[in-house]
C-alpha atoms as a PDB file:
ATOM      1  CA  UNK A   1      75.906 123.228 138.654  1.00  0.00           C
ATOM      2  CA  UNK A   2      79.386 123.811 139.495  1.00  0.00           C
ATOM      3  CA  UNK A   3      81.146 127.675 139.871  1.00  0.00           C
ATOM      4  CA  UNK A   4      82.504 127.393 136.814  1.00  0.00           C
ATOM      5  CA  UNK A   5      79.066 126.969 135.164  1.00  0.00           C
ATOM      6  CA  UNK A   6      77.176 129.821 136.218  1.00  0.00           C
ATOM      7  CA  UNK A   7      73.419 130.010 135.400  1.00  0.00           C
ATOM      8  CA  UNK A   8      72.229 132.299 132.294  1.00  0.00           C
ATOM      9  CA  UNK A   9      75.988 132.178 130.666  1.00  0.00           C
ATOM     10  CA  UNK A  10      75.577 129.877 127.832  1.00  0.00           C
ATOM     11  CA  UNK A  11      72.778 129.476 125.004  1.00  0.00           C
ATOM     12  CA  UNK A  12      72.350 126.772 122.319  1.00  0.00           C
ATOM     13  CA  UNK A  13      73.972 127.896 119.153  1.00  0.00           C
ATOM     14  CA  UNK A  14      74.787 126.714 115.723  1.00  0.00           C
ATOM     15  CA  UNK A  15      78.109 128.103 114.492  1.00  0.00           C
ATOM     16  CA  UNK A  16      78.400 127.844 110.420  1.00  0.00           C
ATOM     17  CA  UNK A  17      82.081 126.851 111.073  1.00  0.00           C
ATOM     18  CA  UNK A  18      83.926 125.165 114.360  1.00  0.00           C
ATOM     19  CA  UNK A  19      87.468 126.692 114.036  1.00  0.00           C
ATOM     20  CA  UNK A  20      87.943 127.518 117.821  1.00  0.00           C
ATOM     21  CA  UNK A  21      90.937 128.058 117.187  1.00  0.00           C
ATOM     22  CA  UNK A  22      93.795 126.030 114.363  1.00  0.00           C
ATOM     23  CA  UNK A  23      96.986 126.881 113.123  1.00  0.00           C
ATOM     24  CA  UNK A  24      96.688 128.481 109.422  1.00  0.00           C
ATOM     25  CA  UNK A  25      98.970 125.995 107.193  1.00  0.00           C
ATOM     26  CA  UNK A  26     100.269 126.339 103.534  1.00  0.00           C
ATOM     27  CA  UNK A  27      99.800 122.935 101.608  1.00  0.00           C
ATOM     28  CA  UNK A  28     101.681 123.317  98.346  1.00  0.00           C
ATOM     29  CA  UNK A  29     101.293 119.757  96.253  1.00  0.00           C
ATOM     30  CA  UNK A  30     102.107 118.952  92.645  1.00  0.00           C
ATOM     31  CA  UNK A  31      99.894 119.464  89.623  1.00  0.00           C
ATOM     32  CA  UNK A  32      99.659 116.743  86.748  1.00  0.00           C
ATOM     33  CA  UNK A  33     102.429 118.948  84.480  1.00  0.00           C
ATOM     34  CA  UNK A  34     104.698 119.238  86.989  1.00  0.00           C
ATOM     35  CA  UNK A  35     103.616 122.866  88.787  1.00  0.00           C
ATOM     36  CA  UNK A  36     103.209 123.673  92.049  1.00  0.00           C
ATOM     37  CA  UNK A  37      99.558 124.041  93.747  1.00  0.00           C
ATOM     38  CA  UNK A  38      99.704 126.468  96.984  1.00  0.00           C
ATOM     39  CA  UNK A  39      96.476 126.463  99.621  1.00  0.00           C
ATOM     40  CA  UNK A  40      95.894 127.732 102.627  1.00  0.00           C
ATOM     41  CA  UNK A  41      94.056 125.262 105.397  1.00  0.00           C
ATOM     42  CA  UNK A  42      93.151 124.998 108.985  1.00  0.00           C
ATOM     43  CA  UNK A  43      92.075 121.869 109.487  1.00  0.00           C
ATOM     44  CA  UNK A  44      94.893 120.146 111.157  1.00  0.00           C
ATOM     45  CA  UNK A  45      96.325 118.053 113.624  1.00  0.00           C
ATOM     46  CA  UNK A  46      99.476 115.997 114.491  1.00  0.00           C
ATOM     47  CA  UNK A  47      99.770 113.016 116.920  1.00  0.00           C
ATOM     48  CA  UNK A  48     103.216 112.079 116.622  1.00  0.00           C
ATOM     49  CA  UNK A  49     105.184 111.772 113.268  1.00  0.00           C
ATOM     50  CA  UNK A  50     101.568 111.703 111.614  1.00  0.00           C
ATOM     51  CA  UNK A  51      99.777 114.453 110.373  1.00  0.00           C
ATOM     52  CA  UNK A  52      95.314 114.251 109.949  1.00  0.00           C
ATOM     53  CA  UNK A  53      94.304 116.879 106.830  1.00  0.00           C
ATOM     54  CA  UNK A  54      90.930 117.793 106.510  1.00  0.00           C
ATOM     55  CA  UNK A  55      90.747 118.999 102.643  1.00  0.00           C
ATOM     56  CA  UNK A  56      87.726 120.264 100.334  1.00  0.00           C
ATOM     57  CA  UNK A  57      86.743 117.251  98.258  1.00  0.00           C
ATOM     58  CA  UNK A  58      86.776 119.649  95.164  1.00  0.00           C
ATOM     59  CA  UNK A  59      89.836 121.087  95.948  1.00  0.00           C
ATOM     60  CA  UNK A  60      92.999 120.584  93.271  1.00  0.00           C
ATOM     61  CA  UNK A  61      95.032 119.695  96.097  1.00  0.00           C
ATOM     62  CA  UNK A  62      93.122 116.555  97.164  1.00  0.00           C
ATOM     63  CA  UNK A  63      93.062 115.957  93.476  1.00  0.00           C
ATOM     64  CA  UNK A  64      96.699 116.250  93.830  1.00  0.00           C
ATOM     65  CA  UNK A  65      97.275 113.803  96.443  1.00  0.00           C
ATOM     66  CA  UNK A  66      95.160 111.314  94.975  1.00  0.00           C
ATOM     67  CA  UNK A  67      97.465 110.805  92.013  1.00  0.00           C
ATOM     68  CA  UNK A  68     100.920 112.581  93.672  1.00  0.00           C
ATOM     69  CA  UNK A  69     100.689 111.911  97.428  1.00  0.00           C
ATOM     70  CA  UNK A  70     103.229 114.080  98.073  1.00  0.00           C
ATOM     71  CA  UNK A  71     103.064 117.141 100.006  1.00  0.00           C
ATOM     72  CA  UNK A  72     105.339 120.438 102.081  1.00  0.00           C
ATOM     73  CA  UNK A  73     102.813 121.554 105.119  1.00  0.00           C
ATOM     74  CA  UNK A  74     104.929 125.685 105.721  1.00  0.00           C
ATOM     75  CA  UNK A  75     103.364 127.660 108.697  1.00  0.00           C
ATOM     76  CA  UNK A  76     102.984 130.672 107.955  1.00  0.00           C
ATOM     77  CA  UNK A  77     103.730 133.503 110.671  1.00  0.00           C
ATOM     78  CA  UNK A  78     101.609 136.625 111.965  1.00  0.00           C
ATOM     79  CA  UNK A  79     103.354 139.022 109.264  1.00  0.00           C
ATOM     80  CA  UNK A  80     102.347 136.727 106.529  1.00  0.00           C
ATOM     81  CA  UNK A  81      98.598 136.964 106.797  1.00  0.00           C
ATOM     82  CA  UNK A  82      98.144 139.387 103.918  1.00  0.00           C
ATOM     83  CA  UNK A  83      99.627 136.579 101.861  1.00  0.00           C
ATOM     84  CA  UNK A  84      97.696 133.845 103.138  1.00  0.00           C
ATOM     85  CA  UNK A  85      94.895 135.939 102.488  1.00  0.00           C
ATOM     86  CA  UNK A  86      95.591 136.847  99.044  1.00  0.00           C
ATOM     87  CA  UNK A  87      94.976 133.712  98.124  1.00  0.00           C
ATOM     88  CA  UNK A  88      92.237 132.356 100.270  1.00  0.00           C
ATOM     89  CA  UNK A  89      89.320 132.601  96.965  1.00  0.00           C
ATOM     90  CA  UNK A  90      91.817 131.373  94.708  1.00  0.00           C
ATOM     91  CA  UNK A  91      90.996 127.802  92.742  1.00  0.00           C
ATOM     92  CA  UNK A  92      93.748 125.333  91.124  1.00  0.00           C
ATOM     93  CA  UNK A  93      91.216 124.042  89.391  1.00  0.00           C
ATOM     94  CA  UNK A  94      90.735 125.113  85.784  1.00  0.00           C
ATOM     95  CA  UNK A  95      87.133 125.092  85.914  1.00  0.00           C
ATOM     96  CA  UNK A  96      86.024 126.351  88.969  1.00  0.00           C
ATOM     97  CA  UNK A  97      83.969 123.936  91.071  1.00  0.00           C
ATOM     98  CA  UNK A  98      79.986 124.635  91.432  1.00  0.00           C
ATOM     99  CA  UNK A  99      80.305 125.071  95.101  1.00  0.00           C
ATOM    100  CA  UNK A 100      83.040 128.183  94.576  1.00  0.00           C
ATOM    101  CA  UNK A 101      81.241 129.533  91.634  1.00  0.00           C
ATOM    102  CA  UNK A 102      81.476 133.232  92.487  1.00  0.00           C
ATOM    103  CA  UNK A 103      83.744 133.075  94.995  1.00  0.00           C
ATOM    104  CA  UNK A 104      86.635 131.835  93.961  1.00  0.00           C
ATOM    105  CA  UNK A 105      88.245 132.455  90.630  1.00  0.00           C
ATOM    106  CA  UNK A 106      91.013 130.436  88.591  1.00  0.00           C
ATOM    107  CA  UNK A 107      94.842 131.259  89.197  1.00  0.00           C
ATOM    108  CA  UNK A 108      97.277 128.369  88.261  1.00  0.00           C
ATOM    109  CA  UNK A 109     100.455 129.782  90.132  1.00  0.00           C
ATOM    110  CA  UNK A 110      99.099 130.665  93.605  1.00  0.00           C
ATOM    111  CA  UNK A 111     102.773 131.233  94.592  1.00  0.00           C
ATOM    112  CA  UNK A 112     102.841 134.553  92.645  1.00  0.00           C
ATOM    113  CA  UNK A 113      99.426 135.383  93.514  1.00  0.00           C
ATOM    114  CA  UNK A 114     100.484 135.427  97.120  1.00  0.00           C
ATOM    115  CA  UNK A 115     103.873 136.768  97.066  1.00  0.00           C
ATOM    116  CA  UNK A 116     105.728 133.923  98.164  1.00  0.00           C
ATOM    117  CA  UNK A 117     108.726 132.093  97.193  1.00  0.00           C
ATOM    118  CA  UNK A 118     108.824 128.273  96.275  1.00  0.00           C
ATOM    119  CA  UNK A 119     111.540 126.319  97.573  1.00  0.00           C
ATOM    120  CA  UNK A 120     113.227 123.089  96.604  1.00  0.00           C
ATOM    121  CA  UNK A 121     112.466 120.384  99.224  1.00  0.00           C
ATOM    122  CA  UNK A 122     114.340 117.746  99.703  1.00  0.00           C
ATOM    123  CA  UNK A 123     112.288 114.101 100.145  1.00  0.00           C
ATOM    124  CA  UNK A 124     109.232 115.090  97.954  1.00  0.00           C
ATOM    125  CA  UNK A 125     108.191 116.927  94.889  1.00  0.00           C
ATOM    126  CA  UNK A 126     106.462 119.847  96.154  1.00  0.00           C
ATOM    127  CA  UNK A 127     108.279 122.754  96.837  1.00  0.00           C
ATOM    128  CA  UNK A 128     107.999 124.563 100.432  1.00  0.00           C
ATOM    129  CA  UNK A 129     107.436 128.081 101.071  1.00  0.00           C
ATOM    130  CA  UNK A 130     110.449 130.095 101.907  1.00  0.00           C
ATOM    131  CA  UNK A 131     109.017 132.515 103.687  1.00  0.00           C
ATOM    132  CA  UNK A 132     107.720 129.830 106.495  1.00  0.00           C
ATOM    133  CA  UNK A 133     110.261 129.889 109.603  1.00  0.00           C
ATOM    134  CA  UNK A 134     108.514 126.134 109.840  1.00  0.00           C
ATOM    135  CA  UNK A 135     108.023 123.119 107.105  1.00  0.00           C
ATOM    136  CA  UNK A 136     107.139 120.025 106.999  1.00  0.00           C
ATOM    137  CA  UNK A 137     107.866 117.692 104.283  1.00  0.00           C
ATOM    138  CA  UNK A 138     105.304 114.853 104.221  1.00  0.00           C
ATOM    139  CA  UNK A 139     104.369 111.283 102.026  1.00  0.00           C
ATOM    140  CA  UNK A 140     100.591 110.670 102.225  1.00  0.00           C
ATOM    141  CA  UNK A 141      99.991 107.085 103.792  1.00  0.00           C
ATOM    142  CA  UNK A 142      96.145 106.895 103.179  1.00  0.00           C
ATOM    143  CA  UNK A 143      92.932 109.318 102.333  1.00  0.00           C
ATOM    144  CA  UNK A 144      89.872 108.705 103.691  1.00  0.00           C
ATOM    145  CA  UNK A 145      86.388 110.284 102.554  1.00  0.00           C
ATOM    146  CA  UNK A 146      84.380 111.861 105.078  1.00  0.00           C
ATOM    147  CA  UNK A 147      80.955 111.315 106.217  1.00  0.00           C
ATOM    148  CA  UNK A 148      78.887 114.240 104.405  1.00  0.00           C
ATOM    149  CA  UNK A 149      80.653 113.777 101.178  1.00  0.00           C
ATOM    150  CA  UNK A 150      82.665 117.689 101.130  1.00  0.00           C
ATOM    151  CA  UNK A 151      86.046 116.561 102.260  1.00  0.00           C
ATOM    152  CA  UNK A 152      88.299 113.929 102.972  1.00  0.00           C
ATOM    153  CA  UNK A 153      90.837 113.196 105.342  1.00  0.00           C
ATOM    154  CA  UNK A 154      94.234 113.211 104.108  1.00  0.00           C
ATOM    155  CA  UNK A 155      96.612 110.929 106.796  1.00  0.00           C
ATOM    156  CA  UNK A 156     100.753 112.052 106.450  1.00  0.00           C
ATOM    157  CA  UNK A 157     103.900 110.722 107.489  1.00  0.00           C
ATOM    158  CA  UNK A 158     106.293 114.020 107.675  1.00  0.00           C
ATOM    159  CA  UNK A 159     109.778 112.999 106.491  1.00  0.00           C
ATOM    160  CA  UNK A 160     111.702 115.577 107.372  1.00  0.00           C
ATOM    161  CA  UNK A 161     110.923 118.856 109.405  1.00  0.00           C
ATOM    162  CA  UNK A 162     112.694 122.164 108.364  1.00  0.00           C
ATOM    163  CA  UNK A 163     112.779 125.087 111.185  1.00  0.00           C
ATOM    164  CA  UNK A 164     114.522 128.530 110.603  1.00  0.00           C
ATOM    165  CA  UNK A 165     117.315 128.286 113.430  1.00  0.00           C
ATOM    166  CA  UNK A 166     116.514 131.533 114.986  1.00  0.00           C
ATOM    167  CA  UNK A 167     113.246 129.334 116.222  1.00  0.00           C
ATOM    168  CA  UNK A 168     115.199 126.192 117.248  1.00  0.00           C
ATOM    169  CA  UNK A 169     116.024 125.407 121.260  1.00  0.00           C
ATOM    170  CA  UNK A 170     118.056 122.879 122.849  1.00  0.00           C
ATOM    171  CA  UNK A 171     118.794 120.560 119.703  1.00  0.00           C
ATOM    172  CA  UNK A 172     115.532 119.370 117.971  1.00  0.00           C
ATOM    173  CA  UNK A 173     113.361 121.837 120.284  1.00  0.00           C
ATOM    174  CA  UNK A 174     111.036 124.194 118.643  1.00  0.00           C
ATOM    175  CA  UNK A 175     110.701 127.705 120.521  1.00  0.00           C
ATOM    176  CA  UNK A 176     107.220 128.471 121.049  1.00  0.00           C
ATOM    177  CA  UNK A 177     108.078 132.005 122.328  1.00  0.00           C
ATOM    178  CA  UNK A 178     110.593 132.652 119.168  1.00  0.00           C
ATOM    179  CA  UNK A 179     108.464 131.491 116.552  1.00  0.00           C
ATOM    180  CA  UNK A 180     104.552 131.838 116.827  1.00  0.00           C
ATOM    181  CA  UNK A 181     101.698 130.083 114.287  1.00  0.00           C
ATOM    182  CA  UNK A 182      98.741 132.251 113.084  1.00  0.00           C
ATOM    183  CA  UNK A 183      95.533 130.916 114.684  1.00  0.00           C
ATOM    184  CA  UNK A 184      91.984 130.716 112.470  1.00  0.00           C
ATOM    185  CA  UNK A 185      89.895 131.297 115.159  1.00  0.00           C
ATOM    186  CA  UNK A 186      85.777 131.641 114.022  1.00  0.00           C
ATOM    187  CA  UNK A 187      87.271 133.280 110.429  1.00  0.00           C
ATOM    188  CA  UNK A 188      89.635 135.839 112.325  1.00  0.00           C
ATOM    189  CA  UNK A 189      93.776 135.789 112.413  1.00  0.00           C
ATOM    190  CA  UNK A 190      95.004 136.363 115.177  1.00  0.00           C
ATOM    191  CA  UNK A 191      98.888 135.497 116.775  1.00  0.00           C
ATOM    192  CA  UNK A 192      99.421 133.806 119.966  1.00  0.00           C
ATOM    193  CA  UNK A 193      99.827 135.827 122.799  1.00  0.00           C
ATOM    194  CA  UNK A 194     101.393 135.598 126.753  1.00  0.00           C
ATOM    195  CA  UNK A 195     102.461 132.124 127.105  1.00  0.00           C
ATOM    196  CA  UNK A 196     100.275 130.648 130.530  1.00  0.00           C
ATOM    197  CA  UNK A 197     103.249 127.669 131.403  1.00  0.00           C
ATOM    198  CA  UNK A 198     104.709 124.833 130.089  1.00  0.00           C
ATOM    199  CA  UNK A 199     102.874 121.535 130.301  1.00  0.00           C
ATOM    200  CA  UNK A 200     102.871 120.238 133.409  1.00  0.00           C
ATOM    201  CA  UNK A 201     103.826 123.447 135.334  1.00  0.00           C
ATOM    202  CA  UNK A 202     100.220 124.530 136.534  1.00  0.00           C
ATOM    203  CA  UNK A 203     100.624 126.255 140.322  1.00  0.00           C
ATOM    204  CA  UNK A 204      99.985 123.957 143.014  1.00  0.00           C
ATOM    205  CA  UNK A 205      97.564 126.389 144.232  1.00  0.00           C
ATOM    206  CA  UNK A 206      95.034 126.480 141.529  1.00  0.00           C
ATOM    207  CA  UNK A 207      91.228 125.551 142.257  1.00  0.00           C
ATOM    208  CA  UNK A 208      91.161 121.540 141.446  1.00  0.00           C
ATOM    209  CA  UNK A 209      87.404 121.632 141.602  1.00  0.00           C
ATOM    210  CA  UNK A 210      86.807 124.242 139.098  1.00  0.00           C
ATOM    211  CA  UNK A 211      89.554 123.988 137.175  1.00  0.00           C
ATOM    212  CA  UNK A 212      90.334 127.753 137.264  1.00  0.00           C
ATOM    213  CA  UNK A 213      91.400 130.605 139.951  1.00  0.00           C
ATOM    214  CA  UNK A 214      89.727 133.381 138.478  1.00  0.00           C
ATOM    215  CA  UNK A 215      86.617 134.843 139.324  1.00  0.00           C
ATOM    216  CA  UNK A 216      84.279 133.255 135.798  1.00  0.00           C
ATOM    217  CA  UNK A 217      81.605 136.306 136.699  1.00  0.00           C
ATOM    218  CA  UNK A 218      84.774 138.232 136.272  1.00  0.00           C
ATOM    219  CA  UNK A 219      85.276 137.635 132.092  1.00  0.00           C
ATOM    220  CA  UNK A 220      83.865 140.476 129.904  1.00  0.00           C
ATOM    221  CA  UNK A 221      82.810 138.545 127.297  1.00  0.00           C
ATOM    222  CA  UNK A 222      83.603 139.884 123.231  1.00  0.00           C
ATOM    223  CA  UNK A 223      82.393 138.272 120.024  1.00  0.00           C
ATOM    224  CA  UNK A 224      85.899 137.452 119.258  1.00  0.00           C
ATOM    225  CA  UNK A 225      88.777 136.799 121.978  1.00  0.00           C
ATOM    226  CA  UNK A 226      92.994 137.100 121.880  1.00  0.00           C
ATOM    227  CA  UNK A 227      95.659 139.197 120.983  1.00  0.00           C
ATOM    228  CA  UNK A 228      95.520 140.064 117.031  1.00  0.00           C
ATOM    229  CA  UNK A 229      98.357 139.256 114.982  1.00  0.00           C
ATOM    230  CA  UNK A 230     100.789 141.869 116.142  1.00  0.00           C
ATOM    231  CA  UNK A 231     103.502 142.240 113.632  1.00  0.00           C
ATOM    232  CA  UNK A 232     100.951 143.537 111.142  1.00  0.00           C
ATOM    233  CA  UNK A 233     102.932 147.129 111.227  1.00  0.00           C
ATOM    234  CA  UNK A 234     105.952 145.155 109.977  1.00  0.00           C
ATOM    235  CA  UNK A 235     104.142 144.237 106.585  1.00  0.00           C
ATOM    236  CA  UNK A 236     104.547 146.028 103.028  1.00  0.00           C
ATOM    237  CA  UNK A 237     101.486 147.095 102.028  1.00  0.00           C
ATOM    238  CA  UNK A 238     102.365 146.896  98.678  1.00  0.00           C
ATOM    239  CA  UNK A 239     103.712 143.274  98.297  1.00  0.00           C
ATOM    240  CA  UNK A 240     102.638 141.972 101.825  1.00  0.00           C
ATOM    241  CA  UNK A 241     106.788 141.251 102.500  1.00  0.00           C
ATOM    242  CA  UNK A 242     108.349 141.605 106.366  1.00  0.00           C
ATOM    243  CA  UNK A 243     110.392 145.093 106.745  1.00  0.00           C
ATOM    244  CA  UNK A 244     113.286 144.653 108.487  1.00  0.00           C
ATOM    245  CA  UNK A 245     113.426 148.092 110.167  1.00  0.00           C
ATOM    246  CA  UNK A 246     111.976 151.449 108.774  1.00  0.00           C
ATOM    247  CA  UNK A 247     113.936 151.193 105.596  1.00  0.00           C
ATOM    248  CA  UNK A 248     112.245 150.785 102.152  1.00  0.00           C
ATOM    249  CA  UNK A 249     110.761 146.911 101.527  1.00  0.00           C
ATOM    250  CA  UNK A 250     113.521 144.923 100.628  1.00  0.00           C
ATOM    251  CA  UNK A 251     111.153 143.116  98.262  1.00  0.00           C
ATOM    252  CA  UNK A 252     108.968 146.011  96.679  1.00  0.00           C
ATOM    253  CA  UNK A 253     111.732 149.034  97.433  1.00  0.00           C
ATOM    254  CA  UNK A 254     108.237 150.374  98.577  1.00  0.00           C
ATOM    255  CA  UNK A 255     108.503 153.274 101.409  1.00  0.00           C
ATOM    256  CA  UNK A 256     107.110 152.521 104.529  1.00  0.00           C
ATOM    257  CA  UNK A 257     103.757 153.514 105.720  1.00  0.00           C
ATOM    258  CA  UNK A 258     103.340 157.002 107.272  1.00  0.00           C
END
């Protein structure tokens, strides 16, 4: 047993989900007429140019891909929650699936239902989201089922990357502390918070043989962990927009909150 394993801290669990902790993305893909699909995901990774999708096999946007594989991946930011939320039961499909009966309902433009504006990309078909200080425009290269038979894994070559330039650093550099992701961590939001270092600049001092410097019997541990999404005061209530001071929305003309 090492110090950073002390005895009676851990238990055997089974966790219904195993979202430690994944950026919340906007998928928007292209229906058979021509419309746009918009839904919210968190399973994700990149390696790479190449993005690895985890999707609902009775989703409309695998259904999408399947025939259009074409895709815009927008992260959303803290302030946009609301939004992704607002559409988080909502179905493409025109006959809800069995496994989202009574869950989910029916709503063929997701973009309205969420308060967000579609925006012309420029490689593919789909449309990004404008709100999104981040977007990737992507061509699916292969899907591949997975093994329980619920989803599939969608594999993505992203064509061209779109950042708002108040998040861009030293050319093609994305600025982690001007631009944040919202994180789905156990079915909680939450923003990032204090930056620890860059990679590679962990103190010469630490403790190599735990791995840590801080006292473990120290931690006070809480059923969920990290900073919240902080920009929440920032929202419109009414329309789920970002106020730019303490003005009326600029979407909504809405007051703001007392």
């Amino acid at each position: 047993m090492t110090p950073a394993e002390p005895v009676g801290t851990h238990r055997v669990v089974r966790p219904p989900i195993l979202y430690a902790g994944t950026p919340v993305i906007l998928l928007s893909s292209l229906n058979a007429d021509g419309s746009p699909n918009l839904a919210p995901a968190s399973s994700y990774w990149a390696l790479g140019q190449m993005l690895a999708l985890g999707l609902e096999t009775e989703g409309q946007t695998l259904a999408n891909l399947q025939e259009r594989p074409q895709l815009a991946v927008s992260f959303p930011s803290p302030p946009l929650w609301p939004a992704v939320e607002r559409i988080a039961e909502l179905t493409g499909r025109t006959e809800v699936p069995a496994a989202k009966a009574g869950r989910y309902t029916h709503r063929a433009d997701k973009f309205a239902a969420a308060g967000l504006t579609p925006q012309a990309s420029d490689l593919v078909g789909p449309p990004r989201v404008a709100e999104c200080l981040l977007q990737l425009e992507a061509e699916v290269r292969r899907i591949t089922p997975g093994v329980t038979g619920e989803y599939a894994i969608a594999e993505a070559e992203v064509v061209r990357v779109h950042a708002d330039r108040r998040i861009v650093a030293d050319g093609d550099h994305i600025d982690p502390l001007a631009w944040q992701p919202i994180v789905y961590s156990f079915r909680h939001y939450f923003g990032i918070g204090e930056p620890l270092g860059p990679r590679g600049g962990a103190p010469a001092d630490a403790d190599a043989e735990s791995g840590s410097d801080f006292d473990v019997d120290a931690w006070e541990l809480r059923e969920i962990g990290g900073d919240p999404a902080c920009w929440l005061g920032s929202v419109c209530p009414e329309c789920g927009a970002m106020r730019d001071g303490d003005g009326p929305c600029p979407r909504c003309d809405a007051d703001p909150p007392d």
